[in-house]
Protein backbone atom coordinates (compact mmCIF):
# COMPACT_ATOMS: atom_id res chain seq x y z
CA UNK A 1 -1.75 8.68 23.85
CA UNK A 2 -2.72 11.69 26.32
CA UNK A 3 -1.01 12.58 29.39
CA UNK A 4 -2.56 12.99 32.63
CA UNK A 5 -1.41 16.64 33.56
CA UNK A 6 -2.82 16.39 36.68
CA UNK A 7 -0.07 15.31 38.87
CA UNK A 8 3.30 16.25 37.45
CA UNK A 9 5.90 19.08 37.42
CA UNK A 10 7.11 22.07 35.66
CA UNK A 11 10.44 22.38 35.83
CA UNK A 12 11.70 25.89 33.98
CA UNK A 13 8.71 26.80 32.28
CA UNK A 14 8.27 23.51 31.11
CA UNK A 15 5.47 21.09 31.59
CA UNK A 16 6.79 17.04 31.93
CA UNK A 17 3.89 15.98 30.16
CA UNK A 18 5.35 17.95 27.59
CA UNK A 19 8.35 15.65 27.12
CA UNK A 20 5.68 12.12 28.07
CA UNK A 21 6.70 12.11 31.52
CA UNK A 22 3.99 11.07 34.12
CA UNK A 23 5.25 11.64 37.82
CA UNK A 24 4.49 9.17 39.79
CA UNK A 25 5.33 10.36 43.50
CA UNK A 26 8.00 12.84 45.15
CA UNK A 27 9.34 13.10 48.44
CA UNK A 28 10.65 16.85 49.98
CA UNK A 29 13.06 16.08 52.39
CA UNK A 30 14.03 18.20 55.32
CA UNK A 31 16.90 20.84 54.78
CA UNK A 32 19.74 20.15 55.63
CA UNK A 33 21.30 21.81 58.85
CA UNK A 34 24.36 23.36 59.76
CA UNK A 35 24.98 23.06 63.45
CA UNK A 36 27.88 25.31 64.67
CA UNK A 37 29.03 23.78 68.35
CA UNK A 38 31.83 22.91 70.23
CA UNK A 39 32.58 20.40 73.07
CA UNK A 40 34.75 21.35 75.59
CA UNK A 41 36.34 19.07 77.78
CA UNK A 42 35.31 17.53 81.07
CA UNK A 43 32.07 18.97 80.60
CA UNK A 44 29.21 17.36 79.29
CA UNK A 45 26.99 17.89 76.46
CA UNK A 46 27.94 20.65 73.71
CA UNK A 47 27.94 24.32 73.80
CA UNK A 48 25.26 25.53 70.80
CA UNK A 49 26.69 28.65 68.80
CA UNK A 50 23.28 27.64 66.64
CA UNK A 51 21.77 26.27 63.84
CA UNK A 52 21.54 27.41 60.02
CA UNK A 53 19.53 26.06 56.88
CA UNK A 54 21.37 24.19 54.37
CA UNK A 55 20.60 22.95 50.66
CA UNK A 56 17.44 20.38 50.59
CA UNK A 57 16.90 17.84 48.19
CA UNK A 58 13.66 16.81 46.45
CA UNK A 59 13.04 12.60 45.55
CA UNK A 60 11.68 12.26 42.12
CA UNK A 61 10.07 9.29 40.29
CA UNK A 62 8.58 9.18 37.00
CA UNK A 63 7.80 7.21 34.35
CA UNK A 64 7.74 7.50 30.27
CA UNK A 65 4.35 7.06 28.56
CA UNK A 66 6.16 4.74 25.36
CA UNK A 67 5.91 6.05 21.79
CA UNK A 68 7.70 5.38 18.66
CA UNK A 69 11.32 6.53 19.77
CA UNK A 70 13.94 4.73 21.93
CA UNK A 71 13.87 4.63 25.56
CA UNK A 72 17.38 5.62 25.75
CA UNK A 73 16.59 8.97 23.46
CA UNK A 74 14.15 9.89 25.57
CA UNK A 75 16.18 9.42 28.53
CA UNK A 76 18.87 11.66 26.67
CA UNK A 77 16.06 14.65 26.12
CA UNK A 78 15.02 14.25 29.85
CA UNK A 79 18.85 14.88 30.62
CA UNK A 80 19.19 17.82 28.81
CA UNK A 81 15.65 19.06 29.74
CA UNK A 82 17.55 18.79 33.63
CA UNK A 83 20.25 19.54 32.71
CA UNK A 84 22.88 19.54 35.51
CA UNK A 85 25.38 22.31 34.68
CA UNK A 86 23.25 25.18 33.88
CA UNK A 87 21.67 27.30 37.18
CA UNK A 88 19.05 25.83 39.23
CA UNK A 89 15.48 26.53 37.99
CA UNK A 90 11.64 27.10 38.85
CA UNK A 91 10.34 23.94 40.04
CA UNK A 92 6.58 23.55 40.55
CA UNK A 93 4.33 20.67 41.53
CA UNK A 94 1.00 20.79 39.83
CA UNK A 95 -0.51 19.48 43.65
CA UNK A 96 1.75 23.09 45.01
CA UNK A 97 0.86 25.54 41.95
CA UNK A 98 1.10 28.80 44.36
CA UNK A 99 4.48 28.06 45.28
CA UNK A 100 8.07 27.25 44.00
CA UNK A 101 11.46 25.42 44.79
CA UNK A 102 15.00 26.89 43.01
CA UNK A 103 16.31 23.80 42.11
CA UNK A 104 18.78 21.43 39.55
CA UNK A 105 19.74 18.30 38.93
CA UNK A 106 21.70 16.31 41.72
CA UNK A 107 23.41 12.86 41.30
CA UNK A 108 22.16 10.24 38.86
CA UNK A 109 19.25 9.82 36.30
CA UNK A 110 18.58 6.50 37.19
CA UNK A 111 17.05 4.34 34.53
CA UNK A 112 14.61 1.04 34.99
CA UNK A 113 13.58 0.13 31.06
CA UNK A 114 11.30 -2.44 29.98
CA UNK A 115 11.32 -2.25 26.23
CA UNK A 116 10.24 1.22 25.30
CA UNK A 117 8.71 1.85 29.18
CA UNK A 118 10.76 2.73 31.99
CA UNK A 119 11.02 4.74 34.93
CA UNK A 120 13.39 7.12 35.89
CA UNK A 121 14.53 7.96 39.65
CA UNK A 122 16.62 11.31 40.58
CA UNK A 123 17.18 13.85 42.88
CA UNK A 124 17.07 17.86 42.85
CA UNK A 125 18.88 19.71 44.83
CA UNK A 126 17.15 23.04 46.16
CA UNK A 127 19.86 25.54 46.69
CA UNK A 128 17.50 27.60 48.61
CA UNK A 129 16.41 25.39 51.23
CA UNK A 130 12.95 27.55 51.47
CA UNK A 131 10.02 27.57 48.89
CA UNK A 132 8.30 30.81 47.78
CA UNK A 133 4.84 32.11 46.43
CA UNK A 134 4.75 32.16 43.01
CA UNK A 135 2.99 35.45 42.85
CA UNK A 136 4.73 38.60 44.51
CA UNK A 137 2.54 40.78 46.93
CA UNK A 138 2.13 43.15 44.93
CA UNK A 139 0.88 41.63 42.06
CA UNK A 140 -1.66 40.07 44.22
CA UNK A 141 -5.06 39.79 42.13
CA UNK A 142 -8.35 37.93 42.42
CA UNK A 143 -6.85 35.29 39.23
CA UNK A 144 -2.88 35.06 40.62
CA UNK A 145 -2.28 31.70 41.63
CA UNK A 146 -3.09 31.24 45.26
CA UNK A 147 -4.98 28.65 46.98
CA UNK A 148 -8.28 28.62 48.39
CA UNK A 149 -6.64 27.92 52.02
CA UNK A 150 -4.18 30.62 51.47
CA UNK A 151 -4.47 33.59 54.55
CA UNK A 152 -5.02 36.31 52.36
CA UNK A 153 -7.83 38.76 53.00
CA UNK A 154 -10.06 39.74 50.34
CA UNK A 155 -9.29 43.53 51.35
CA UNK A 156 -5.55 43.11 51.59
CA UNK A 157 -3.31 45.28 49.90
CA UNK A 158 0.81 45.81 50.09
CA UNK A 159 0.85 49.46 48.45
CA UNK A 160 -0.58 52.57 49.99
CA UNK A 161 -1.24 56.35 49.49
CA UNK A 162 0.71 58.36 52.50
CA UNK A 163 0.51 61.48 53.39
CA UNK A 164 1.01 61.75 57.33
CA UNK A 165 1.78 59.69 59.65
CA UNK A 166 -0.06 56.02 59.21
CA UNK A 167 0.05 52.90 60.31
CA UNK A 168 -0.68 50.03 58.08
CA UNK A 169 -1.62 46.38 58.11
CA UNK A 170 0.85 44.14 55.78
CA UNK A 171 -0.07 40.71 55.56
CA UNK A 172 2.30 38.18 54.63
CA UNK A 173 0.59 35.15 54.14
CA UNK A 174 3.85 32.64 54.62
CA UNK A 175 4.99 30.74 57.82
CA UNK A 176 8.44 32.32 57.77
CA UNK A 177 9.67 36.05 58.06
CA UNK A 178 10.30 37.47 54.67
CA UNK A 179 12.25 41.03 54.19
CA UNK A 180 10.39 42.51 51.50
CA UNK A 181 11.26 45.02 49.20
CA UNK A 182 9.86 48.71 50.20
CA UNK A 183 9.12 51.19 47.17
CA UNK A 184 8.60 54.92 48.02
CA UNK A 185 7.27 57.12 44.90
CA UNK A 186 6.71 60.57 45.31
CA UNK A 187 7.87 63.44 47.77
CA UNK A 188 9.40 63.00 51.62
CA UNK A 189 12.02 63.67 53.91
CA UNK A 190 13.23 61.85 56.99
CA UNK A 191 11.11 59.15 56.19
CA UNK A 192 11.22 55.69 59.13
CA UNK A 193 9.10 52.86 58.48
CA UNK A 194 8.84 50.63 61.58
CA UNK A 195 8.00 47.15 61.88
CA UNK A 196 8.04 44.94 65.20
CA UNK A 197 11.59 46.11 66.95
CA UNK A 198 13.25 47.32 63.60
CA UNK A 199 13.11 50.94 62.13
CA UNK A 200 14.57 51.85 59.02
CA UNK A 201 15.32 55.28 58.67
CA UNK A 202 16.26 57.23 55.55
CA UNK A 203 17.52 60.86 55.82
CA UNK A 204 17.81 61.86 52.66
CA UNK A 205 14.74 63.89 50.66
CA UNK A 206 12.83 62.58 47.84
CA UNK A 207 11.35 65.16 45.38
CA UNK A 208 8.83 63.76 42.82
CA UNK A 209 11.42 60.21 42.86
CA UNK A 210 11.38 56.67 43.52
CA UNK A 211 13.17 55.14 46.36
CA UNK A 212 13.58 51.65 46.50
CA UNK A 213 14.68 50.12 49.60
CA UNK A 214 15.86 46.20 49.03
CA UNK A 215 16.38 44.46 52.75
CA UNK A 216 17.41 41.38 50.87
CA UNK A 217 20.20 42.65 48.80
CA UNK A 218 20.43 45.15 51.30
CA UNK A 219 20.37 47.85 49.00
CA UNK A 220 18.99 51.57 48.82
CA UNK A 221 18.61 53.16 45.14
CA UNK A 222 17.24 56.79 44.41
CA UNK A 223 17.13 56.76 40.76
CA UNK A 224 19.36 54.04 39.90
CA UNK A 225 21.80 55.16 41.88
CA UNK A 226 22.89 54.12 45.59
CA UNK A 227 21.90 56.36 48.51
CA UNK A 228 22.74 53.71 51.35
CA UNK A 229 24.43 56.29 53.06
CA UNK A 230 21.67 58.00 53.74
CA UNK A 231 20.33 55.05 55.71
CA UNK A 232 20.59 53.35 59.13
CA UNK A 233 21.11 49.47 57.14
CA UNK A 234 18.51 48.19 59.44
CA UNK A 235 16.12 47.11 57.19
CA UNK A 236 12.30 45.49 58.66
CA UNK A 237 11.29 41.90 58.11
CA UNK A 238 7.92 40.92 58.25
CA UNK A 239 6.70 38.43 60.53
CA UNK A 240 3.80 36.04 59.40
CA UNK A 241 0.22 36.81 59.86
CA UNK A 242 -0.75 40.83 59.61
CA UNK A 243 2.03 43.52 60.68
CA UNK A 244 1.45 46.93 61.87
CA UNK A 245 4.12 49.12 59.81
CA UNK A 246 4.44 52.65 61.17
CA UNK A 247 5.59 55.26 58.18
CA UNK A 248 6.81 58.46 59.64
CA UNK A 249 8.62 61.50 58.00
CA UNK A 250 8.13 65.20 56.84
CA UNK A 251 6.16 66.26 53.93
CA UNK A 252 5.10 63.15 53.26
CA UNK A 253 3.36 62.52 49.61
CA UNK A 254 4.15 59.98 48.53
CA UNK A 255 3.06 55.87 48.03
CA UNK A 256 4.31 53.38 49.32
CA UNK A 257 4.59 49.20 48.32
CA UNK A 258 6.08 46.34 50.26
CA UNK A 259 7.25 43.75 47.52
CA UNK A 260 8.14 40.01 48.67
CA UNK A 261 7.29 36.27 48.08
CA UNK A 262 5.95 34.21 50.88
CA UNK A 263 8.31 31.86 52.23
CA UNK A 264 7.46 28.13 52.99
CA UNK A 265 9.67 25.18 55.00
């Protein structure tokens, strides 16, 4: 019997249909929130020291397209296929293809059988409570999956040829602020790249090298090696929609790439 592949999962690199699994709906709940306030006495209400992101969870139902095995062995390769106690995984809806959830396993694989036919209900637990674009800016192309809807330009482009002063347009395409990673290849010294209200400013000279400048690992690596002293640790984030980033520096020959995945509540 064929499986319809066009509404189900893939959850680390592999395809449900793969394993007779038809999904029949999913719910993506909310994240979670951490709310850090206190209430003093005598006065009402609370005083709000803010609110952070916690894990999310993802409501899964699916059923199993009967064959000539057991229910109950299929239900064991579906376990190990989601296996709870190795590291969360790529998990993509084939309704979402552009984008991805880190998930595993939560709770219980809960079984309804009828014969060989049954249906199994379960939760995943997204440890990062965003999704992100399954293609990285950079690698950007007119084939990379990406939705017709998506806000990309046909002209847009995240790496560029400097050699004075410029200001460039970076589009990130997302609905949340992502802090991409910044390649420099080539020749500078006292190089800033400004975006919005943050600079990041490197003093140290490249000659003919590769600088790569991670803002979220907060890391910067000439050659392998770390030259964060060099730097003022304030690294840009990107806002959505198109930014204006300002590169400035002295002998400046060099290109430049921003590197990130769209992010997505």
């Amino acid at each position: 019997m064929s499986i319809d592949t066009t509404y189900g999962f893939t959850y680390k690199g592999r395809h449900c249909s793969e394993l007779g699994v038809r999904l029949l709906r999913y719910t993506v709940n909310s994240p979670n929130l951490r709310e850090y306030e206190d209430e003093p006495a005598g006065t009402p209400g609370v005083i709000d020291y803010g609110t952070e992101l916690g894990k999310r969870e993802i409501e899964i139902t699916v059923d199993i397209v009967p064959d000539s095995r057991m229910f109950k062995r299929r239900q064991s390769e579906i376990l190990s296929w989601l296996k709870p106690t190795t590291a969360a995984g790529m998990l993509v809806f084939d309704d979402v293809p552009d984008r991805f959830f880190t998930a595993k396993l939560s709770g219980n694989l809960t079984p309804e059988q009828i014969g060989k036919y049954g249906e199994l209900r379960f939760a995943m637990k997204c440890t990062d409570p965003y999704s992100r674009s399954a293609t990285l800016s950079d690698n950007v192309i007119l084939d990379s999956t990406i939705v017709l809807d998506t806000e990309i330009r046909l002209d847009d482009t995240w790496s560029y040829r400097i050699d004075g002063t410029q200001t460039v347009e970076v589009n990130n395409w997302g609905y949340e602020d992502v802090t991409p990673t910044i390649t420099i290849t080539g020749s500078c010294a006292n190089l800033s790249i400004s975006a919005g209200d943050k600079t990041f400013v490197y003093s140290g000279t490249l000659n003919n090298e590769t600088l790569i400048v991670d803002g979220e690992r907060m890391t910067v690596k000439k050659g392998g090696s770390s030259t964060l002293q060099y730097s003022d640790v304030e690294f840009i984030t990107l806002e959505p929609g198109i930014n204006y980033v300002t590169i400035q520096g002295t002998t400046l020959n060099c290109d430049v790439s921003f590197s990130f995945r769209a992010k997505y509540l």
